[in-house]
Protein backbone atom coordinates (compact mmCIF):
# COMPACT_ATOMS: atom_id res chain seq x y z
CA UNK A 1 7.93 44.27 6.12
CA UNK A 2 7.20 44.70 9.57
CA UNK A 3 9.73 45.18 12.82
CA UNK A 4 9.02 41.32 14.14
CA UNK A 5 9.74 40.06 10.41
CA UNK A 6 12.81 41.60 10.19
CA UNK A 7 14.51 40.47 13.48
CA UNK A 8 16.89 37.64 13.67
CA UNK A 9 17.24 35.37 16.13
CA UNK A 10 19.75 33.14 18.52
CA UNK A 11 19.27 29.53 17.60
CA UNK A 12 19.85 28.64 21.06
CA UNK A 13 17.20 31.37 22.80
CA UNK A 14 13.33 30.59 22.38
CA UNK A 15 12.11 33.17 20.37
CA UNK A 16 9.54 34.70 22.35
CA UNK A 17 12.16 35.48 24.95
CA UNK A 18 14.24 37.34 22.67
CA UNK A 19 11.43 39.29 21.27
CA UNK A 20 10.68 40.76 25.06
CA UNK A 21 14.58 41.73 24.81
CA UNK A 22 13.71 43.31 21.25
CA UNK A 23 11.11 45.15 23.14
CA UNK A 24 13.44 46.34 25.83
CA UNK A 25 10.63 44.71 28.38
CA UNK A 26 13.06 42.51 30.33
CA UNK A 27 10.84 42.23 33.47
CA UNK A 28 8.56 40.02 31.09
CA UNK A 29 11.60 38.23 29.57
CA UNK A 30 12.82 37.64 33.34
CA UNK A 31 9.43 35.86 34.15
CA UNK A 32 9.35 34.10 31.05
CA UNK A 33 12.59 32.43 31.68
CA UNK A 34 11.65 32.04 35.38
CA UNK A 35 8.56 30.32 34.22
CA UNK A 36 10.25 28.39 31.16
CA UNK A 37 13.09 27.34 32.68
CA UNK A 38 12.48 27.37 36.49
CA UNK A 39 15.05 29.79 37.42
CA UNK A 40 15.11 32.15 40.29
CA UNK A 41 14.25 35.93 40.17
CA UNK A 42 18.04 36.49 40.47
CA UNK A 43 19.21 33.40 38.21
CA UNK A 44 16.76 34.71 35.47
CA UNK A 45 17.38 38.19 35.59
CA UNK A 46 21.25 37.54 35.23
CA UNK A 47 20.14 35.12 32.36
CA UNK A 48 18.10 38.05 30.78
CA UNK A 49 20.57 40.11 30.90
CA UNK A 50 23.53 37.48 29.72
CA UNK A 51 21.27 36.83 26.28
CA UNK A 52 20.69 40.43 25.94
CA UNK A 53 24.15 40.92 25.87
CA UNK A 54 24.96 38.27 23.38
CA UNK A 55 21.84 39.63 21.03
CA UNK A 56 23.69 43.37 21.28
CA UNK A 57 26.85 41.60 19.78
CA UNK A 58 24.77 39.56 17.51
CA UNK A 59 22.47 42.58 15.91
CA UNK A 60 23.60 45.72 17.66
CA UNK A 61 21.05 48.10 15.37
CA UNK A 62 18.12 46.10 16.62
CA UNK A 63 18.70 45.26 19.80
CA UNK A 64 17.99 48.81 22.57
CA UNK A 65 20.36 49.03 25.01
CA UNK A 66 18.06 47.75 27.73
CA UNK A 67 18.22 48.83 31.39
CA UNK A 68 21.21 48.85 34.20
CA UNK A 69 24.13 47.01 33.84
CA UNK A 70 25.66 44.56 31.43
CA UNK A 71 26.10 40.54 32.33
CA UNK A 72 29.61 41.20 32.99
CA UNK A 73 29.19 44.37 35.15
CA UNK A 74 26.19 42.31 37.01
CA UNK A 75 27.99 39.24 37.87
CA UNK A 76 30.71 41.78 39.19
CA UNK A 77 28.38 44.12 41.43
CA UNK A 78 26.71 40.43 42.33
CA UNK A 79 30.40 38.90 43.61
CA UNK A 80 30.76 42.25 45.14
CA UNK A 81 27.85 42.02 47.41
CA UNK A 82 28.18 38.28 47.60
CA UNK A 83 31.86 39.04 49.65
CA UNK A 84 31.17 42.32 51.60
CA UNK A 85 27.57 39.95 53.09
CA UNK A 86 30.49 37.15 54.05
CA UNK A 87 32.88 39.38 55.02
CA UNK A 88 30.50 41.45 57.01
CA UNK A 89 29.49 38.46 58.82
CA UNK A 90 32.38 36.51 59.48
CA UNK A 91 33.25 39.80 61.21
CA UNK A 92 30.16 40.13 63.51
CA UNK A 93 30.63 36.73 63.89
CA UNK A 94 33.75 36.97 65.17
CA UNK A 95 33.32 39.64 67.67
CA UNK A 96 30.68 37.94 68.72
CA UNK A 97 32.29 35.00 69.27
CA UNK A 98 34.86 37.00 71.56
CA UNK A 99 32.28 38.66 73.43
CA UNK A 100 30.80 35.31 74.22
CA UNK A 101 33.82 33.68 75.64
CA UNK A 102 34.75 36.27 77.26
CA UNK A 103 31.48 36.52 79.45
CA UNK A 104 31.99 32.52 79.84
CA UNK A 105 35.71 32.73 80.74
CA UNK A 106 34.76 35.66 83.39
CA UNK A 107 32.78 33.69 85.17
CA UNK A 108 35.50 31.83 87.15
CA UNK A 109 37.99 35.35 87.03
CA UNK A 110 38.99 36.11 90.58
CA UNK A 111 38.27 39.45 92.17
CA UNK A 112 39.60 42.26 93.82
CA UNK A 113 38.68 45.83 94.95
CA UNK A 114 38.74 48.63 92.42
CA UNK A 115 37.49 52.06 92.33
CA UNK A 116 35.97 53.88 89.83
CA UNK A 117 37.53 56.91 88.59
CA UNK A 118 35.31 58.39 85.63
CA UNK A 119 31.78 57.62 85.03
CA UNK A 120 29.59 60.01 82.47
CA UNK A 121 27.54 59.20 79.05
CA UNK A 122 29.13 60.01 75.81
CA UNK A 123 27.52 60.50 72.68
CA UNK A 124 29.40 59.01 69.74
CA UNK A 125 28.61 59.99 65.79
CA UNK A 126 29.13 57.70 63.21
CA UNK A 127 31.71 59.25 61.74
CA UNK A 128 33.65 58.69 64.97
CA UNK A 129 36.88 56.13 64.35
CA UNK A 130 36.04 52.20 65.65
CA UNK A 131 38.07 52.25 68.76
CA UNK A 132 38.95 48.98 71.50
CA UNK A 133 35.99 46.79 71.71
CA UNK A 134 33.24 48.86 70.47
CA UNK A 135 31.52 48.71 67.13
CA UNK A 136 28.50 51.31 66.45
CA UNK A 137 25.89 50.94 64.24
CA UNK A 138 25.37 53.78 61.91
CA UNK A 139 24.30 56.65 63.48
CA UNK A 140 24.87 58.37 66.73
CA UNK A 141 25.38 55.81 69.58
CA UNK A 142 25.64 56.55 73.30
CA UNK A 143 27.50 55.21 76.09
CA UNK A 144 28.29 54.92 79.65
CA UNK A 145 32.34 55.69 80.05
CA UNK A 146 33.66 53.87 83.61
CA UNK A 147 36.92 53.53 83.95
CA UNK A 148 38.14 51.84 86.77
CA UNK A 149 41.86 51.43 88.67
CA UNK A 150 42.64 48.00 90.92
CA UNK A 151 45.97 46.35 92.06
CA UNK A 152 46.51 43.17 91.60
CA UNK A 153 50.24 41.97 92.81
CA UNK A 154 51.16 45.31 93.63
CA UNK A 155 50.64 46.22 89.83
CA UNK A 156 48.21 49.20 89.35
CA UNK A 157 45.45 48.65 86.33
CA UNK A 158 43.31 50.75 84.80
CA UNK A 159 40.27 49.56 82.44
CA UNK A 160 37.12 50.66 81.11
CA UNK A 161 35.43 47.27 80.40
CA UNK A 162 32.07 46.96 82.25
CA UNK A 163 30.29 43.72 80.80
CA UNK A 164 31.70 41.11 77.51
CA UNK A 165 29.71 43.46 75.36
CA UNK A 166 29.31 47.08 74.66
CA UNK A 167 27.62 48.29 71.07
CA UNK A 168 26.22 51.26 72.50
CA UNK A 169 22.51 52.37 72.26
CA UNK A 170 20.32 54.70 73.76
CA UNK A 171 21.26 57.92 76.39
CA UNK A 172 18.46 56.59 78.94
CA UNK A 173 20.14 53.13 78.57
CA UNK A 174 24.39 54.60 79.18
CA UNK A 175 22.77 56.70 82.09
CA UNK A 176 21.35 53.93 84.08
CA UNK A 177 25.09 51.90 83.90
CA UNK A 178 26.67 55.38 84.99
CA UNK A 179 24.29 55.77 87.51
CA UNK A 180 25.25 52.17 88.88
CA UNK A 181 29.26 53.08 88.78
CA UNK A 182 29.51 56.93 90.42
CA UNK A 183 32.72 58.14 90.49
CA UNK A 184 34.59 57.47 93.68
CA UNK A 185 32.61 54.20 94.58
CA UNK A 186 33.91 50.62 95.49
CA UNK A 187 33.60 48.04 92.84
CA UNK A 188 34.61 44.16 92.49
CA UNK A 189 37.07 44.05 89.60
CA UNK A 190 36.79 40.73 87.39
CA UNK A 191 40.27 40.26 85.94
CA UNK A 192 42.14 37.44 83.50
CA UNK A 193 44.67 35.32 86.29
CA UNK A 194 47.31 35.42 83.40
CA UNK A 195 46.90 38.98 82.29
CA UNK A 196 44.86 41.01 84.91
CA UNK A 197 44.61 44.14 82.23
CA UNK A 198 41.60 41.65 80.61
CA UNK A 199 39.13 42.60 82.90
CA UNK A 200 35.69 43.87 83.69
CA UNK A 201 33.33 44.78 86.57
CA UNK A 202 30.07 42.17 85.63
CA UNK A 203 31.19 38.87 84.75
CA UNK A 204 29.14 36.53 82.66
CA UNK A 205 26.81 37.04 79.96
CA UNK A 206 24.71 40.26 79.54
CA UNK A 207 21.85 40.27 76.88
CA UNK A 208 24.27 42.73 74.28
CA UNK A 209 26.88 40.23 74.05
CA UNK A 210 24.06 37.51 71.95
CA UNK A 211 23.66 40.27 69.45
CA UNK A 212 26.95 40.60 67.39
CA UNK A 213 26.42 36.49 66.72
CA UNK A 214 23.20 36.72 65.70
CA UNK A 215 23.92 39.46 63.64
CA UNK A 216 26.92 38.02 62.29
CA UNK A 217 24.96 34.46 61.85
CA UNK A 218 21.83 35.80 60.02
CA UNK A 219 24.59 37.96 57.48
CA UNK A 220 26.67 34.94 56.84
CA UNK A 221 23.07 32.81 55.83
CA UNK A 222 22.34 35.50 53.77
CA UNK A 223 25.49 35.31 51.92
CA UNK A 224 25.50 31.74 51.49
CA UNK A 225 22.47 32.15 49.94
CA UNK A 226 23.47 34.53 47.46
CA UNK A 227 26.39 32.50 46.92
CA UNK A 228 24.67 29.60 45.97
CA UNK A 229 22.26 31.18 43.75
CA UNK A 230 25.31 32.05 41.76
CA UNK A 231 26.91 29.22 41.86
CA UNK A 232 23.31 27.89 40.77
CA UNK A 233 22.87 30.58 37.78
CA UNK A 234 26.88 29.96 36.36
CA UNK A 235 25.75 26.19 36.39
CA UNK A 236 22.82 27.07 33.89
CA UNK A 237 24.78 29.36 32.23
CA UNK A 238 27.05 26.55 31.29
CA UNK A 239 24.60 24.08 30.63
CA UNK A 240 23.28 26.16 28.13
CA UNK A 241 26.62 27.53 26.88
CA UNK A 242 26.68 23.04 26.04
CA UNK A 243 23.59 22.91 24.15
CA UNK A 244 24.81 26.10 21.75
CA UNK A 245 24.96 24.94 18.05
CA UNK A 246 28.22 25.04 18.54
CA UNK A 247 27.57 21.46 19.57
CA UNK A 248 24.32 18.98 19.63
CA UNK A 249 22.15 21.21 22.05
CA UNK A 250 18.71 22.24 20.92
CA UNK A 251 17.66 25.23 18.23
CA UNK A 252 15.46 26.80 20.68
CA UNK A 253 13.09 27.80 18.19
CA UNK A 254 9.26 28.49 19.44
């Protein structure tokens, strides 16, 4: 008697599936169900993997132990990735968000006199802590450091805020905003009526500050696409979890 004749069977799988999962070719048996059933790549692969799983319990000599993970450890590494693409961009979002109002709130900031006080280019490395308002990218990140002192009601300030938005980038890039702040100059300081330590030396938007939401935006789609092909794929799994013999679903037989 030959392998295929002695292999049993899921009465709720088609057959043909199952003996791809036999095989231990679950590419094939991905496509298959993508083409039989009209899944997803994602929805079919965690399908795959879900019957596979079931056939291991079901005949654990003739089933191999197939590639990667198991359904369970998938739809956990899948909810993983799922949160860290919504948490990620909410995040971006979010600073974003900030960086936007505040180059639309500093538009109608008074002004007073300032002087600068430090101006130079540092070079940050990703393993440097997340500090104030700046977020880096990975990788090393540089950056024009102004600070800046101004009186405003006979109350001294110092800042280091130059425009709404500041996620570093190249050294030619920090050098030309040093360049335009040299130590000891005369500047116009920007500053918040109701709390003048919210400040900044070029009001409005600057082309940085549309990054972070766009960022965040494009993240957050991505997410709620995942999302929804999981919501999708735990919709068939129930469907067909319905139609098991357990009720009056079909013998999937081929």
């Amino acid at each position: 008697m030959s392998d295929t004749q002695q292999r049993k069977y899921l009465d709720d799988v088609p057959e043909d599936i199952q003996d791809l999962i036999f095989e231990n070719r679950f590419p094939e048996a991905t496509q298959l169900l993508m083409d039989q059933r009209g899944l997803g790549k994602m929805q079919a692969a965690m399908e795959a993997a879900r019957i596979a799983t079931r056939m291991r319990k079901e005949f654990p000599e003739a089933v191999p132990a197939g590639p990667g993970l198991t359904a369970k450890q998938q739809s956990i590494v899948t909810w993983a990735l799922i949160s860290l693409f919504l948490v990620a961009g909410a995040v971006f979002t979010g600073f974003g968000i900030h960086g936007l109002a505040l180059g639309f709130a500093s538009r109608s900031w008074p002004s007073t006199e300032g002087r600068i006080t430090q101006s130079k280019v540092e070079r940050r490395a990703d393993t440097d802590p997340i500090g104030g308002e700046h977020i880096r990218f990975s990788g090393p990140a540089y950056y024009a450091v102004v600070t800046y002192e101004f009186t405003v009601d006979g109350a001294t300030y110092k800042a280091d805020r130059v425009a709404s938005a500041d996620i570093g980038g190249g050294e030619a890039h920090a050098r030309r905003i040093a360049e335009r702040y040299p130590k000891g100059s005369d500047v116009r300081v920007y500053y918040m009526p109701e709390n003048p330590s919210t400040c900044l030396l070029e009001p409005g938007f600057q082309g940085q500050a549309f990054i972070f939401p766009s960022i965040g935006l494009f993240v957050l789609l991505l997410g709620g696409v995942f999302l929804a092909a999981k919501i999708s794929a735990m919709r068939d799994e129930r469907k067909v979890a319905e139609q098991s013999p357990a009720g009056d679903g079909l013998t999937g037989r081929t």
